[in-house]
C-alpha atoms as a PDB file:
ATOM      1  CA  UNK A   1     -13.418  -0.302  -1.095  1.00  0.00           C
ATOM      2  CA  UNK A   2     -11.937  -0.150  -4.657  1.00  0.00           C
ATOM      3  CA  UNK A   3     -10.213   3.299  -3.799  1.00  0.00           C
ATOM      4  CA  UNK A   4      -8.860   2.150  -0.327  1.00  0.00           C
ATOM      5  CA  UNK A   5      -6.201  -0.639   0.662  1.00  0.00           C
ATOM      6  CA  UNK A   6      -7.138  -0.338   4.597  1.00  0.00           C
ATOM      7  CA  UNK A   7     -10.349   1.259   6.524  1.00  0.00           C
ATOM      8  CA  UNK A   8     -11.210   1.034   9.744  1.00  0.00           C
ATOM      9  CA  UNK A   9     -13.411   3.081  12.827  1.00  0.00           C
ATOM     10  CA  UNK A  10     -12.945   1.673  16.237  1.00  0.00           C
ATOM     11  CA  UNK A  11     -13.087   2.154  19.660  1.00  0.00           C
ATOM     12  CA  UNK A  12     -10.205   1.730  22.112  1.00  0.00           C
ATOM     13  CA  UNK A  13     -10.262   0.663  25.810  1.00  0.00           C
ATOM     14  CA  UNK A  14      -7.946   2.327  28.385  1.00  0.00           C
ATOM     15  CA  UNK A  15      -5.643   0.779  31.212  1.00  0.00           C
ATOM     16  CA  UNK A  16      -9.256   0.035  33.110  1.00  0.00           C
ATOM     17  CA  UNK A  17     -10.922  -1.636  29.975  1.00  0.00           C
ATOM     18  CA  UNK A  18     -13.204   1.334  29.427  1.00  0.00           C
ATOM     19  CA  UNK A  19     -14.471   2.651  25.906  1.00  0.00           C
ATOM     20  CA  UNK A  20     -12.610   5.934  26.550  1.00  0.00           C
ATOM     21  CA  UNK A  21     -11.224   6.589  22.613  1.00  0.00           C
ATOM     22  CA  UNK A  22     -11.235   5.611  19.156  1.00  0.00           C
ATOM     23  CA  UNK A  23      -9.382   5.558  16.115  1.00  0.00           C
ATOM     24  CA  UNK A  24     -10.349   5.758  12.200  1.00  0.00           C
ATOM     25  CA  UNK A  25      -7.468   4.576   9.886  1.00  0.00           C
ATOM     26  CA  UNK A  26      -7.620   5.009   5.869  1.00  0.00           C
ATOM     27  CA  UNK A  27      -4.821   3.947   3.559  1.00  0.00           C
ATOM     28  CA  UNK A  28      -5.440   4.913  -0.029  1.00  0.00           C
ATOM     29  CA  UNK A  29      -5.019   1.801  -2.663  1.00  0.00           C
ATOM     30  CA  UNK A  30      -2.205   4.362  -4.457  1.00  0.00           C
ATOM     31  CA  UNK A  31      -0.430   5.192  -1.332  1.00  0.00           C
ATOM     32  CA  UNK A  32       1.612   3.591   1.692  1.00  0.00           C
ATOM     33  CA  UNK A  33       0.302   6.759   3.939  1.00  0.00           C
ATOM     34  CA  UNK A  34      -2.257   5.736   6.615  1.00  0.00           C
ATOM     35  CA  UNK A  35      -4.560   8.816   7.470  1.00  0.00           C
ATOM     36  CA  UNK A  36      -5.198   8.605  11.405  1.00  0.00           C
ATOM     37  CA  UNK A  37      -7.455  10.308  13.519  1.00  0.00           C
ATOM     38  CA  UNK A  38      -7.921  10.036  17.109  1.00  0.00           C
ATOM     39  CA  UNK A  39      -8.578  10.063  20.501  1.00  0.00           C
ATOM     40  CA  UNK A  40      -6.490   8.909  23.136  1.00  0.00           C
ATOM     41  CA  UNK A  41      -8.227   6.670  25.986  1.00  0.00           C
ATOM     42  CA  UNK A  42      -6.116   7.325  28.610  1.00  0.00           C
ATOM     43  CA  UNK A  43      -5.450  11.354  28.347  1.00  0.00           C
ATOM     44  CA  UNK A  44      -8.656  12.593  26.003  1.00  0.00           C
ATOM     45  CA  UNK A  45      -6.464  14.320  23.332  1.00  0.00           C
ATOM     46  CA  UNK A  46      -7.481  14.024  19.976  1.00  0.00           C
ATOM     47  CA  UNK A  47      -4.775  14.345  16.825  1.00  0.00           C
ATOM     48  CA  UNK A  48      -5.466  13.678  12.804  1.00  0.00           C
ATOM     49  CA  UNK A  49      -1.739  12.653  11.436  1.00  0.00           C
ATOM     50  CA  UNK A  50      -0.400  10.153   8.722  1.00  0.00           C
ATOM     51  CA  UNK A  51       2.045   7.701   9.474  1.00  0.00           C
ATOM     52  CA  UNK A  52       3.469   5.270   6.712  1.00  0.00           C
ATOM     53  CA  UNK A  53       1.067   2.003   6.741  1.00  0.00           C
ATOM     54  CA  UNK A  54       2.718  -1.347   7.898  1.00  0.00           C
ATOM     55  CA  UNK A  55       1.174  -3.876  10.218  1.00  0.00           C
ATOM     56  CA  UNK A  56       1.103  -4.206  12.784  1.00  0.00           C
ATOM     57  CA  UNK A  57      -0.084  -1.077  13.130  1.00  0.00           C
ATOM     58  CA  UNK A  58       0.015   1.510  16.175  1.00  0.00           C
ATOM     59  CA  UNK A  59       0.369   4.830  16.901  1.00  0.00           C
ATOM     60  CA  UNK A  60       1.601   6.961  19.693  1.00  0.00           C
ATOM     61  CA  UNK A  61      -0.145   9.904  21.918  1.00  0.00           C
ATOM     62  CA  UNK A  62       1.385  12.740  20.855  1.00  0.00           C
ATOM     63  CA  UNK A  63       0.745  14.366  24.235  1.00  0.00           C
ATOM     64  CA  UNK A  64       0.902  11.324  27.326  1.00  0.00           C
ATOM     65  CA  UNK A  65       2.381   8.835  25.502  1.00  0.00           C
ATOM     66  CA  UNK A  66       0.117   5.818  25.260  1.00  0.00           C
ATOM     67  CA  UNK A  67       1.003   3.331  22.572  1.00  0.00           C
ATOM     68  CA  UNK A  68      -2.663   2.775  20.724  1.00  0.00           C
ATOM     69  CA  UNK A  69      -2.422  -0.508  18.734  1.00  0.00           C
ATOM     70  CA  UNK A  70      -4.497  -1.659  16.123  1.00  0.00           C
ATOM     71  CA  UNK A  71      -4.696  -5.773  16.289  1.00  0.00           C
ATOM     72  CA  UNK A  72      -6.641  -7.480  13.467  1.00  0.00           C
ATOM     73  CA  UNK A  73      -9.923  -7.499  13.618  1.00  0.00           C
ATOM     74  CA  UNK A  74     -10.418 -11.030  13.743  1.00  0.00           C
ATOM     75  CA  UNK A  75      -7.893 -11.098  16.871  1.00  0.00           C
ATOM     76  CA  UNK A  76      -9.522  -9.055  18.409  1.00  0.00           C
ATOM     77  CA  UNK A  77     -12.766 -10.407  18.048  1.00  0.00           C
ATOM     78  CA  UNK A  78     -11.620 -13.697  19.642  1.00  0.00           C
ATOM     79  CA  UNK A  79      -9.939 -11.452  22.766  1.00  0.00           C
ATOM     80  CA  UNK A  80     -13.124  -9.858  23.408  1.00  0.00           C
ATOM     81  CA  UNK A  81     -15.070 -13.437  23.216  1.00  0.00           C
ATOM     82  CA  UNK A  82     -12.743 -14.682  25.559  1.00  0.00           C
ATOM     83  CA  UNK A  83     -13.696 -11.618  27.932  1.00  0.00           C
ATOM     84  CA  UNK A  84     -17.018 -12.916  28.447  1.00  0.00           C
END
């Protein structure tokens, strides 16, 4: 992880708490770009973009809209406990 600040690969859930998407995030330790790529849970579409990096972090379907958030881990690890 030496060459990278942030990583992450997750799936997202859409409106009807499905695993319809996912996102993979990288922010290099020299830079204050995140590199995104994705797929949108509610619509399908898929994008690669950058986006400066500050948390908390989300991004926005290009093409329907949907506001994609990126919690911390840990929080959302206790949300999905809580689920079951």
């Amino acid at each position: 992880m030496g060459r990278f600040r942030y990583i992450t690969n997750r799936t997202l859930l859409n409106s009807e708490n499905k695993e319809t998407g996912r996102i993979s995030v990288l922010v290099r330790a020299d830079s204050d770009t995140a590199e995104v790529k994705y797929k949108c849970p509610e619509c399908g579409f898929e994008e690669q973009t950058q986006k400066p990096w500050k948390r908390p972090f989300s991004v926005k379907c290009a093409k329907c809209g949907f506001l994609i958030r990126l919690p911390r881990l840990k929080d959302e690890i206790k949300k999905a406990k809580k689920r079951k």
